[in-house]
N, C-alpha and C. Protein backbone atom coordinates (compact mmCIF):
# COMPACT_ATOMS: atom_id res chain seq x y z
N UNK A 1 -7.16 40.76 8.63
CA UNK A 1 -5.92 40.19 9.02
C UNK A 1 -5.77 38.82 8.35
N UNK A 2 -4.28 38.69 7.71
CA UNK A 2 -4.55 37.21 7.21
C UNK A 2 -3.91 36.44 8.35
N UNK A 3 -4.08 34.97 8.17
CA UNK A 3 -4.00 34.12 9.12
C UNK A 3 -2.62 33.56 7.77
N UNK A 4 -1.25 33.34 8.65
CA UNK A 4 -0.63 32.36 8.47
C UNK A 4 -0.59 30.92 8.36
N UNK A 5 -0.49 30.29 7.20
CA UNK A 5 -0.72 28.74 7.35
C UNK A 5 0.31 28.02 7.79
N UNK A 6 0.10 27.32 8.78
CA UNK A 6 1.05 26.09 9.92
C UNK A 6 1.70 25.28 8.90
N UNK A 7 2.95 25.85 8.55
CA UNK A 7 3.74 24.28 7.89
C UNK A 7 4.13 23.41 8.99
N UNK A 8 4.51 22.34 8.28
CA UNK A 8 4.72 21.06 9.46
C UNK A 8 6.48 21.23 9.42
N UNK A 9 6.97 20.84 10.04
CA UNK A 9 8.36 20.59 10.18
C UNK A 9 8.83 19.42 9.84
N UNK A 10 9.90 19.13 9.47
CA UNK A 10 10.58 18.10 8.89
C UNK A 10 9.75 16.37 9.72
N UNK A 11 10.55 17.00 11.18
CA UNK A 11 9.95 15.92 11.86
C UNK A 11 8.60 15.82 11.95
N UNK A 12 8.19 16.47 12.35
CA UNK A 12 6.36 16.36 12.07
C UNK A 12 5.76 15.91 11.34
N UNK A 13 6.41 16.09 10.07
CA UNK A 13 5.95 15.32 8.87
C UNK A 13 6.34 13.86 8.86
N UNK A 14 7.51 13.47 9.03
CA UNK A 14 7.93 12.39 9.37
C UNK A 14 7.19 11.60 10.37
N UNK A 15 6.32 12.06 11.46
CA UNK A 15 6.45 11.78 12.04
C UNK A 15 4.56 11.15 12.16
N UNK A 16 4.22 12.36 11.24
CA UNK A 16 2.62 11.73 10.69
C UNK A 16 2.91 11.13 9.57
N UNK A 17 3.82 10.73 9.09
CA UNK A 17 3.80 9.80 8.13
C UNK A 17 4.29 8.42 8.51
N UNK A 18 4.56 8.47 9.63
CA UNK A 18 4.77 6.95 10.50
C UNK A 18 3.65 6.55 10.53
N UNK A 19 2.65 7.37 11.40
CA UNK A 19 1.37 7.64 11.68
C UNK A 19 0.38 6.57 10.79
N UNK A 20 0.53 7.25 9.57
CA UNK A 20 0.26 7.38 8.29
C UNK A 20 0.45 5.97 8.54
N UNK A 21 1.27 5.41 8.28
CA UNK A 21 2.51 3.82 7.81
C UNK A 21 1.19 3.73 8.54
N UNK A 22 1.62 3.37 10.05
CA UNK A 22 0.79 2.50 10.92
C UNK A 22 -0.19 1.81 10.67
N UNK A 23 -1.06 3.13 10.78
CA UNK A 23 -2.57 3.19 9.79
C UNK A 23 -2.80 1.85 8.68
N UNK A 24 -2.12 2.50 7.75
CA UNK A 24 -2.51 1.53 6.72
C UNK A 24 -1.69 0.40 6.38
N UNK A 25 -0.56 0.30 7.01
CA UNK A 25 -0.31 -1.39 7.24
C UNK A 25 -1.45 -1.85 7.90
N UNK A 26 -1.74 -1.34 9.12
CA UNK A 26 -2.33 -2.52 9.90
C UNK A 26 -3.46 -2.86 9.10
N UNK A 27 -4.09 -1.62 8.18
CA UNK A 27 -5.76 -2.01 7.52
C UNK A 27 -5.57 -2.87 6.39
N UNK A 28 -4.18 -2.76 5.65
CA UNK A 28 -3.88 -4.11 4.56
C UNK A 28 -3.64 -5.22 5.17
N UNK A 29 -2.74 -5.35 6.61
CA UNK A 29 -2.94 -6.86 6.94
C UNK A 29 -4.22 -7.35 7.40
N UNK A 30 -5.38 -6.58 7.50
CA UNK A 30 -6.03 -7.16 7.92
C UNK A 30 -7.07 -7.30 6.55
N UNK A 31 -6.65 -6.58 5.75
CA UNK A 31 -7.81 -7.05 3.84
C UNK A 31 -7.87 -8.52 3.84
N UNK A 32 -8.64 -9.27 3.44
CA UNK A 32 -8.80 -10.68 3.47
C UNK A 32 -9.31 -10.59 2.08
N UNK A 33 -9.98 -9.61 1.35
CA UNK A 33 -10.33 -9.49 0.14
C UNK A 33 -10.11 -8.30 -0.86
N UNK A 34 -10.25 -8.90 -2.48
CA UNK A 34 -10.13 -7.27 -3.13
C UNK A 34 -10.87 -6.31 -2.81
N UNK A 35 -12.34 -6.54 -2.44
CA UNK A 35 -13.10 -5.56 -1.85
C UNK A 35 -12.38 -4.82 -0.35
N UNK A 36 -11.83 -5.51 0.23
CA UNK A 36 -11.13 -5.12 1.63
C UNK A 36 -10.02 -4.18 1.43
N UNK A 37 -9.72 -4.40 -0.36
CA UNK A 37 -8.14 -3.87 -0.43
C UNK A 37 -9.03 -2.35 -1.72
N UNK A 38 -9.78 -2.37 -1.87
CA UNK A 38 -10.56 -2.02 -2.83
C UNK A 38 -10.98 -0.37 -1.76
N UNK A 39 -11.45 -1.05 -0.62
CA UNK A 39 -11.90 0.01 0.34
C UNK A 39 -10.86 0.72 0.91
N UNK A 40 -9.69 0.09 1.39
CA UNK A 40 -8.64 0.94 1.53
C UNK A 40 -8.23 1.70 0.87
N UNK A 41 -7.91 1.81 -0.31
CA UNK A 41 -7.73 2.31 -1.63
C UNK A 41 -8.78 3.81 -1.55
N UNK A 42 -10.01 3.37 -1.35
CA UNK A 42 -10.95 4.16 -1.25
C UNK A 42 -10.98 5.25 -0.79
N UNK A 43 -10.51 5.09 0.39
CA UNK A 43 -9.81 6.23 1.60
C UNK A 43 -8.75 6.93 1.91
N UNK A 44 -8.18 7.04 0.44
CA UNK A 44 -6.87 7.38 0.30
C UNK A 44 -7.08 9.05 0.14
N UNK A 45 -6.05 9.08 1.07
CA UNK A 45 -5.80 11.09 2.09
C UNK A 45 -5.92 12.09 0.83
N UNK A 46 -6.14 13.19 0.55
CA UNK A 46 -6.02 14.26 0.11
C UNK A 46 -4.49 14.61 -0.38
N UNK A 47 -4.27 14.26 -1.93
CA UNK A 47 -2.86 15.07 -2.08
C UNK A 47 -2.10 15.97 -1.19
N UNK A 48 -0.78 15.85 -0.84
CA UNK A 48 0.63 16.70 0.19
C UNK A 48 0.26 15.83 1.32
N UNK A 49 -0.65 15.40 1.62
CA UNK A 49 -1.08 14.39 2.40
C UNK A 49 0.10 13.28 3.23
N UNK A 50 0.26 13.20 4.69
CA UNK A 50 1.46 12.06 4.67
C UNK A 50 0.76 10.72 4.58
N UNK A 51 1.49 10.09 3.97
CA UNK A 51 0.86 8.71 3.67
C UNK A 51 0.56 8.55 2.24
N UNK A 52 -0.15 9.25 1.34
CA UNK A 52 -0.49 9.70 0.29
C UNK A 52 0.05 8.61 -0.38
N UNK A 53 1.30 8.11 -0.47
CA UNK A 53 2.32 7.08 -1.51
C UNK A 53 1.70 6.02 -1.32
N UNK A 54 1.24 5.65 0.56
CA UNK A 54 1.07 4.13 0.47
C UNK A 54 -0.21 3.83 -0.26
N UNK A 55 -1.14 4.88 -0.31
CA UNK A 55 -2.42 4.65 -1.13
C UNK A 55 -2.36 4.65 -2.90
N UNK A 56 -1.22 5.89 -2.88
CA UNK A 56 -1.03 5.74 -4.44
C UNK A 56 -0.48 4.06 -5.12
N UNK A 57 0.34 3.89 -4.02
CA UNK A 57 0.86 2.53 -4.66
C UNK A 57 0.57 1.12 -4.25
N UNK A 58 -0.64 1.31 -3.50
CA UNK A 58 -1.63 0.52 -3.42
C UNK A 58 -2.85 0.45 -4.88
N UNK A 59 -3.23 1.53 -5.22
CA UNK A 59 -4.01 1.73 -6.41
C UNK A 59 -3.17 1.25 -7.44
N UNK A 60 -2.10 1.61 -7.38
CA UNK A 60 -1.21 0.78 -8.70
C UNK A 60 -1.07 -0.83 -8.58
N UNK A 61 -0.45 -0.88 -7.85
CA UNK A 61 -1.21 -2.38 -7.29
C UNK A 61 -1.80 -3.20 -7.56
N UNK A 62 -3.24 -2.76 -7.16
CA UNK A 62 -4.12 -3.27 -7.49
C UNK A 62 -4.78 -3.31 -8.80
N UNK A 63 -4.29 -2.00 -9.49
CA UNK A 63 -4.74 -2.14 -10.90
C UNK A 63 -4.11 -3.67 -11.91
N UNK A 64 -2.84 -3.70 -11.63
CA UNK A 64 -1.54 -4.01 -12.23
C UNK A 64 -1.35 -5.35 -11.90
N UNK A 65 -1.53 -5.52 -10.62
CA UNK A 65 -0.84 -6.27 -9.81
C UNK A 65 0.97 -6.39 -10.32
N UNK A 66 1.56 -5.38 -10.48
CA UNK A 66 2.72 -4.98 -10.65
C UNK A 66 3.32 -4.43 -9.55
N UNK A 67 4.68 -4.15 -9.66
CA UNK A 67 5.07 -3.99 -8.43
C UNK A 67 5.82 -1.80 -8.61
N UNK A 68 5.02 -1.24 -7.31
CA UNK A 68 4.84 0.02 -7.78
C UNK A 68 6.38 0.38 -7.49
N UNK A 69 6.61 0.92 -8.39
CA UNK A 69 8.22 1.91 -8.52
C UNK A 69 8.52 2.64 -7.39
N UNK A 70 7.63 3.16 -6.48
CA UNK A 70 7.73 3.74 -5.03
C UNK A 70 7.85 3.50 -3.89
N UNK A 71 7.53 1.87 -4.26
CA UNK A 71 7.44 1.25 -3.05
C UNK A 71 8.44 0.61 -2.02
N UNK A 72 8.66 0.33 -1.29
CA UNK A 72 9.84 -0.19 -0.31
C UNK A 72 9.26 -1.61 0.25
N UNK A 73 10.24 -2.31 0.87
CA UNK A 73 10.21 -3.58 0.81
C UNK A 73 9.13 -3.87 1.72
N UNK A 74 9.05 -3.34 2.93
CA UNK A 74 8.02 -3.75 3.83
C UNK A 74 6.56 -3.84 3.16
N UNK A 75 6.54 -2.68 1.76
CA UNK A 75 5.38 -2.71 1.24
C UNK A 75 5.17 -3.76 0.55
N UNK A 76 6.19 -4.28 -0.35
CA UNK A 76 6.11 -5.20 -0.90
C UNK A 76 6.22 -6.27 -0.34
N UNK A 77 6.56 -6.60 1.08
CA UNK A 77 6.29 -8.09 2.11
C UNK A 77 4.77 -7.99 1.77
N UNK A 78 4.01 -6.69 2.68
CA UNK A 78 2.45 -6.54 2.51
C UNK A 78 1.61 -7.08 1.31
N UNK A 79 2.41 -6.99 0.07
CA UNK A 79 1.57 -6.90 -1.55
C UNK A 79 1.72 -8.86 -1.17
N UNK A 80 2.94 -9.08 -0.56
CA UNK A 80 2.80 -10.63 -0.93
C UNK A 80 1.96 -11.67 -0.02
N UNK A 81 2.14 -10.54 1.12
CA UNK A 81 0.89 -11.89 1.62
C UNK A 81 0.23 -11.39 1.67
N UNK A 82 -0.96 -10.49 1.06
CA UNK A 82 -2.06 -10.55 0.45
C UNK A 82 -2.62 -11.08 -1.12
N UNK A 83 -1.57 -10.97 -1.76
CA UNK A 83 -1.62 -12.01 -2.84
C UNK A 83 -1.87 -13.43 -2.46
N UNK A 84 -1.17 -13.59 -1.25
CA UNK A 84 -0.95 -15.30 -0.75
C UNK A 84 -2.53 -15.10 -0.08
N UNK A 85 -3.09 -14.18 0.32
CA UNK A 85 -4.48 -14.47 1.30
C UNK A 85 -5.43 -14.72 -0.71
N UNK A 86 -5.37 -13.71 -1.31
CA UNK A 86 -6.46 -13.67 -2.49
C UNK A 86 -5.97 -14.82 -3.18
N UNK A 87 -4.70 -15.63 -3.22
CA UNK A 87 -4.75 -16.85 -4.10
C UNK A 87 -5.67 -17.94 -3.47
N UNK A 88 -4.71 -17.94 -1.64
CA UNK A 88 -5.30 -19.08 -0.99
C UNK A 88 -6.77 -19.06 -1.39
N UNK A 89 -7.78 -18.24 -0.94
CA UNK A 89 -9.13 -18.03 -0.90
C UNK A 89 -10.00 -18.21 -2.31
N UNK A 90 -8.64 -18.65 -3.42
CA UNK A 90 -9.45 -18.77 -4.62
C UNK A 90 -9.95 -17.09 -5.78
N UNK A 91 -9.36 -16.54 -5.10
CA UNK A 91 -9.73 -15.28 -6.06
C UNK A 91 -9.13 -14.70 -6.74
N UNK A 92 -8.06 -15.62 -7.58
CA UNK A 92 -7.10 -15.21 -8.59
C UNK A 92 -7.39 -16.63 -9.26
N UNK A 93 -6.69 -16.61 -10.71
CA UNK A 93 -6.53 -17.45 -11.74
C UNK A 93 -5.58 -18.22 -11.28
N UNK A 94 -5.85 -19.68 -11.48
CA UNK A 94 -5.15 -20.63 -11.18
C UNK A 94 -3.57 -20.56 -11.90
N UNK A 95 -2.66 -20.20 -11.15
CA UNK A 95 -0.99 -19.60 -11.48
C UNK A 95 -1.07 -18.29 -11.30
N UNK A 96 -2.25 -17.56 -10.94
CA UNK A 96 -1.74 -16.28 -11.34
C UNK A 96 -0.64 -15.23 -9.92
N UNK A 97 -1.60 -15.84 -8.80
CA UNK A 97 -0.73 -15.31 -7.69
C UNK A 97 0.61 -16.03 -7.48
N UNK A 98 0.86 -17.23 -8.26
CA UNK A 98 2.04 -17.53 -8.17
C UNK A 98 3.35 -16.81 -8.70
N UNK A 99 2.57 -16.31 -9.84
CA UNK A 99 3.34 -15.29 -10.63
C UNK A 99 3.65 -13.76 -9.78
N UNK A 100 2.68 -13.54 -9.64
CA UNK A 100 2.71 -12.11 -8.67
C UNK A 100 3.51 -12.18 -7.78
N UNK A 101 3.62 -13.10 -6.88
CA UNK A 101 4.64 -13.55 -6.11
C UNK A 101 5.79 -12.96 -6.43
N UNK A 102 6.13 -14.25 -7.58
CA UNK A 102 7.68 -14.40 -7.75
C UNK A 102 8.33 -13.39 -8.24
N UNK A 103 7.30 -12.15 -9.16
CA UNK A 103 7.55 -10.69 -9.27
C UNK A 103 7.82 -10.26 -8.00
N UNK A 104 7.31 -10.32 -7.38
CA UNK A 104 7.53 -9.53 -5.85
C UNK A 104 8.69 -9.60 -5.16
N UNK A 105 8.82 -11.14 -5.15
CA UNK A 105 9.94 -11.75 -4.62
C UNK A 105 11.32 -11.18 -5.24
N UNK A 106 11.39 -10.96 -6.51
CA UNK A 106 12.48 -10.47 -7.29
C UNK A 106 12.75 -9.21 -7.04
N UNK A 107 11.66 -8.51 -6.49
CA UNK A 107 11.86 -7.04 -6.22
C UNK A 107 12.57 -6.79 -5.74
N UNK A 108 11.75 -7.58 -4.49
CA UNK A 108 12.59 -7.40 -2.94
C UNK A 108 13.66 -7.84 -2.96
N UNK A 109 14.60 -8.88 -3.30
CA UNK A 109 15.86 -9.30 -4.03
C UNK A 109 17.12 -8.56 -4.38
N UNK A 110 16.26 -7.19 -5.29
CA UNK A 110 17.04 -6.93 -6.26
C UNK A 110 17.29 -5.28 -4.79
């Protein structure tokens, strides 16, 4: 006998992908470092996955420090004050999170 596989429903999906949100906002506001943001990254869900984006465009991110094409503003509030935690703390090039910033800032802007 085969076993039918459980699709999720619109809302369901939606609704673990809040889930999802929750999750990993709360674990980026609390990164204090690239290693912190490095490990999140780490743990990023299994492709069809909900959530899946915020990790993908976290890895872009962090590669880049560019601002990911997928992302939405709340994400990009997140990218900026963690830029503002890794400048304060000294772990960027002197101007460099200033720059990242003001990319960010323009994003969200535009």
């Amino acid at each position: 006998m085969t076993r039918r596989r459980k699709t999720r429903t619109r809302q369901e999906w939606e609704e673990a992908d809040l889930r999802a949100w929750d999750e990993f906002s709360r674990r980026l506001e609390a990164a204090e470092s690239m290693g912190d943001a490095l490990a999140l990254y780490a743990s990023t869900p299994p492709p069809d996955s909900p959530g899946r984006r915020y990790y993908s465009n976290l890895g872009f991110f962090l590669q880049s420090f560019d601002v990911p094409g997928g992302s939405d503003y709340d994400e990009r509030a997140m990218y900026l004050r963690f830029v503002k935690k890794l400048d304060d703390s000294g772990a960027l090039k002197p101007g460099a999170g200033r720059k990242v910033r003001d990319k960010l800032r323009r994003s969200m802007e535009a």
